[in-house]
C-alpha atoms as a PDB file:
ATOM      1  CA  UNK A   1     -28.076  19.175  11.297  1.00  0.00           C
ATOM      2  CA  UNK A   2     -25.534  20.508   9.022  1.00  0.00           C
ATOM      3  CA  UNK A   3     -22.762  19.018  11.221  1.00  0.00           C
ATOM      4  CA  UNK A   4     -24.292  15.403  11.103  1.00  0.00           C
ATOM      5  CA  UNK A   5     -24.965  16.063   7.306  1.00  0.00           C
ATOM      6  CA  UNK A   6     -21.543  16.793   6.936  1.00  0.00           C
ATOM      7  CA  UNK A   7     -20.038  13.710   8.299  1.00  0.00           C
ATOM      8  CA  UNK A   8     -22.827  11.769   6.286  1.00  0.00           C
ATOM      9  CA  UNK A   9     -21.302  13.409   2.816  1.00  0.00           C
ATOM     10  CA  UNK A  10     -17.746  12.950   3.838  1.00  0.00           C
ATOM     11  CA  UNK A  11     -17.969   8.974   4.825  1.00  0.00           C
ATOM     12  CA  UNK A  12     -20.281   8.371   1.850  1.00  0.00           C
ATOM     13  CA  UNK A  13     -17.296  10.018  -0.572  1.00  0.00           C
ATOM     14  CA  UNK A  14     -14.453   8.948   1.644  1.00  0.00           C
ATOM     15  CA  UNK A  15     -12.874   6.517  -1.162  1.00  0.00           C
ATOM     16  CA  UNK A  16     -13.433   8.459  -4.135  1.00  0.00           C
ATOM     17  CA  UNK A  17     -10.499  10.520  -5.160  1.00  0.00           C
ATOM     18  CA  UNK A  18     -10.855  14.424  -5.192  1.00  0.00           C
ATOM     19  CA  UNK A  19     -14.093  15.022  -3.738  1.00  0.00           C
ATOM     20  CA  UNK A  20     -14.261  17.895  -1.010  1.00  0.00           C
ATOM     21  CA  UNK A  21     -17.752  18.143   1.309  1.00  0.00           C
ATOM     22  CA  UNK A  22     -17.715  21.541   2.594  1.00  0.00           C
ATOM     23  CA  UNK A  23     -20.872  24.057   3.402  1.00  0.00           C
ATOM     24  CA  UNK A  24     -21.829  27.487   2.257  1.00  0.00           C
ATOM     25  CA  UNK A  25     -24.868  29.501   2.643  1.00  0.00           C
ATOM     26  CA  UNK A  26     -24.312  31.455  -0.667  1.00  0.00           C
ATOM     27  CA  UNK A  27     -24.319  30.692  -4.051  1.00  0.00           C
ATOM     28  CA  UNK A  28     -22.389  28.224  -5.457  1.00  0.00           C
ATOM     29  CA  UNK A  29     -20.687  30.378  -7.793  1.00  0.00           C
ATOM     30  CA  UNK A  30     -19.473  32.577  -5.131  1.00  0.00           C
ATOM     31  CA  UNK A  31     -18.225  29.788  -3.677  1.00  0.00           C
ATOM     32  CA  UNK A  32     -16.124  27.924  -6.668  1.00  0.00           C
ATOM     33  CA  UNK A  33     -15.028  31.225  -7.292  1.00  0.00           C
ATOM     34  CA  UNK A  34     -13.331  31.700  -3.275  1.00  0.00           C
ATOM     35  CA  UNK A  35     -12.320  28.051  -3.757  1.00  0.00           C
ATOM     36  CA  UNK A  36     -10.851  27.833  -7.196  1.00  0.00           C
ATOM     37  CA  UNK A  37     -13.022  25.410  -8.686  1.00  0.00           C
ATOM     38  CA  UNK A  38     -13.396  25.428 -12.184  1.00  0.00           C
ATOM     39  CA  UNK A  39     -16.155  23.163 -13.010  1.00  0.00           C
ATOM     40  CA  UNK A  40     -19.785  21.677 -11.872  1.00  0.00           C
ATOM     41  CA  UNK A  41     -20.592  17.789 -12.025  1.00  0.00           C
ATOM     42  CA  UNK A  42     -23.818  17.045 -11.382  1.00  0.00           C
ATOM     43  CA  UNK A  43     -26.239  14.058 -11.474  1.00  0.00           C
ATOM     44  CA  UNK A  44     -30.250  13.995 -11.806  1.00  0.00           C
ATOM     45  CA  UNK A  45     -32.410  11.020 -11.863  1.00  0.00           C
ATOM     46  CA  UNK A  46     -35.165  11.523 -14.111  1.00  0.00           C
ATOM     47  CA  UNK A  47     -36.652  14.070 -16.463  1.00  0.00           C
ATOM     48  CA  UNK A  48     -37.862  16.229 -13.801  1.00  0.00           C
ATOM     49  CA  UNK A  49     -34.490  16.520 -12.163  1.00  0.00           C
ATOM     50  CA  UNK A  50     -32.820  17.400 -15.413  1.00  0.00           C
ATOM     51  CA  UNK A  51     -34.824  20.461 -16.040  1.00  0.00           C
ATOM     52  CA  UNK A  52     -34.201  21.425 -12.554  1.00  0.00           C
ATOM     53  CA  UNK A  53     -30.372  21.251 -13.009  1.00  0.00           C
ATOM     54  CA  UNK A  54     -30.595  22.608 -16.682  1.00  0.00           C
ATOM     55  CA  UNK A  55     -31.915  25.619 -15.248  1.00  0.00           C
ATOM     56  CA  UNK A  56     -29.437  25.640 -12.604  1.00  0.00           C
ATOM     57  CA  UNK A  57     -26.706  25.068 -14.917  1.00  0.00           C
ATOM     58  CA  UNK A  58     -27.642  27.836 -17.094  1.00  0.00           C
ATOM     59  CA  UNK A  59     -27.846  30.293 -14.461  1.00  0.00           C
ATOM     60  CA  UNK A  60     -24.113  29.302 -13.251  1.00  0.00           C
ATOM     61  CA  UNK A  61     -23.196  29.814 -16.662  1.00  0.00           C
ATOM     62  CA  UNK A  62     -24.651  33.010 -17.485  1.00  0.00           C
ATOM     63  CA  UNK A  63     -23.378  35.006 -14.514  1.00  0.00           C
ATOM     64  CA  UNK A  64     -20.668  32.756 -13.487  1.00  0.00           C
ATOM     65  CA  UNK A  65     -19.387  31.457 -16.270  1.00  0.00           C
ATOM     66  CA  UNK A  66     -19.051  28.140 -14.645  1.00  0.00           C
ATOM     67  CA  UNK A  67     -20.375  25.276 -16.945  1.00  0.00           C
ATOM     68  CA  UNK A  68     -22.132  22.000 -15.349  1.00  0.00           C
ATOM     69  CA  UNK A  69     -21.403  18.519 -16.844  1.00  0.00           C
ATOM     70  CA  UNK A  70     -24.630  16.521 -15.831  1.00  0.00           C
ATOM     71  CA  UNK A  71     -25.019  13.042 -15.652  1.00  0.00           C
ATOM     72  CA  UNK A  72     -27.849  10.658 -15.943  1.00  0.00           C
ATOM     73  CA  UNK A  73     -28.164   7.843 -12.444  1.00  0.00           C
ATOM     74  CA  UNK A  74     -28.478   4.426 -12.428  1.00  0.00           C
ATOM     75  CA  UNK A  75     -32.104   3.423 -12.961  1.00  0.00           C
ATOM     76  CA  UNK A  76     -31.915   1.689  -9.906  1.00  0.00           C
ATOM     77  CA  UNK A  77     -31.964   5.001  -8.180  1.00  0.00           C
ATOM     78  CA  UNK A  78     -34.547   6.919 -10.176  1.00  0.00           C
ATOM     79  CA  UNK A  79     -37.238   6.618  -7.623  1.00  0.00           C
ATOM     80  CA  UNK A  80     -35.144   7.426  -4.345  1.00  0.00           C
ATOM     81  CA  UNK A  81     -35.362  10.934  -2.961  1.00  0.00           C
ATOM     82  CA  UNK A  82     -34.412  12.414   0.429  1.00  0.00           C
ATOM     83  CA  UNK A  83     -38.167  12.456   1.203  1.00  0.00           C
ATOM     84  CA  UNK A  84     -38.201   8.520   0.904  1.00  0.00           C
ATOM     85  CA  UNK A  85     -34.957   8.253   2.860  1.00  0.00           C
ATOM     86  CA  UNK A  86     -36.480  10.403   5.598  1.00  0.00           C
ATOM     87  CA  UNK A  87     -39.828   8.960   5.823  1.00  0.00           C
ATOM     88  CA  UNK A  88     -37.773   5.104   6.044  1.00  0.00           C
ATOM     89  CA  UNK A  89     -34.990   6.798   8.637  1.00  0.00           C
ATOM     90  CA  UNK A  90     -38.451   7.540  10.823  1.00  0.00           C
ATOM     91  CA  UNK A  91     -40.496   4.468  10.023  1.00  0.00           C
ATOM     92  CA  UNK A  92     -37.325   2.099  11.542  1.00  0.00           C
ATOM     93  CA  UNK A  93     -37.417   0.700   7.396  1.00  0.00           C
ATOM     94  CA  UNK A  94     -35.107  -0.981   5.301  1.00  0.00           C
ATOM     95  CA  UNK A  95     -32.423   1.815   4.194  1.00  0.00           C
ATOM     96  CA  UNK A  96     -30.276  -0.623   2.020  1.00  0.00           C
ATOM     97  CA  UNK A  97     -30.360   0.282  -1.756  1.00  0.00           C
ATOM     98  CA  UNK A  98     -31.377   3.511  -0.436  1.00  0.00           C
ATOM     99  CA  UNK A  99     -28.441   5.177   0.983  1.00  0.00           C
ATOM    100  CA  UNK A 100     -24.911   3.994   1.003  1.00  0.00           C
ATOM    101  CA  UNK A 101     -23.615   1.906   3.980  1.00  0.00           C
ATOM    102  CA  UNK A 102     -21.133   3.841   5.235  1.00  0.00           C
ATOM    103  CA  UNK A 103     -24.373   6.353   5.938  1.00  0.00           C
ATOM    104  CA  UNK A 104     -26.504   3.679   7.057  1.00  0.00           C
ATOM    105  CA  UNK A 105     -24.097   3.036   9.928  1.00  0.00           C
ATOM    106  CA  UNK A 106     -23.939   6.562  11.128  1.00  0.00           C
ATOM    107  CA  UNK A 107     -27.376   6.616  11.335  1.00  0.00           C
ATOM    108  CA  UNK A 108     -27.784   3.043  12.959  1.00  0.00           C
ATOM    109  CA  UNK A 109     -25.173   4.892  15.715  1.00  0.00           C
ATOM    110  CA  UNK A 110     -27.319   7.799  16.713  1.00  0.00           C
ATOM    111  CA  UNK A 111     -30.434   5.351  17.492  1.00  0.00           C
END
């Protein structure tokens, strides 16, 4: 649920300095611009991901004039997606390495 998701987001960010989890339905444009923010940071795993967020990023650009900074993951988490965390939340499988721990226990909690 968005509420569970949420909580998720804000434990998994709760020690690094200046990040806000909120929600919006719109575009995120519209909402940077109601909220003030001035930029986008972004990461992407692999080639695939980057021309998904290039495309993104010029879009926010061109009618938002918000620029995206985007920046390349680990290798050790090229191959994890929120498919694979799914299918190993359902299978009862090892989420270490997968998702942080502060996550993990949340999700240990609603078993």
């Amino acid at each position: 649920s968005e509420a569970e998701r949420l909580e998720m987001l804000r434990a998994a960010t709760a020690d690094i300095r200046g990040v806000t989890v909120d929600f919006s339905s719109g575009l995120v444009i519209d909402y940077m611009r109601e909220k003030g923010i001035e930029r986008i940071i972004k990461g992407y795993r692999n080639e695939i991901d980057l021309e998904y967020e290039r495309e993104q990023a010029e879009y926010n650009l061109s009618k938002g004039g918000y620029a995206t900074e985007l920046y390349k993951s680990s290798p050790d988490f090229e191959n994890i997606s929120s498919t694979l965390a799914r299918e190993r939340i359902a299978s009862g499988g090892e989420l270490f390495g997968i998702l942080p721990e502060a996550v993990i226990r949340i999700i240990k909690k609603r078993k």
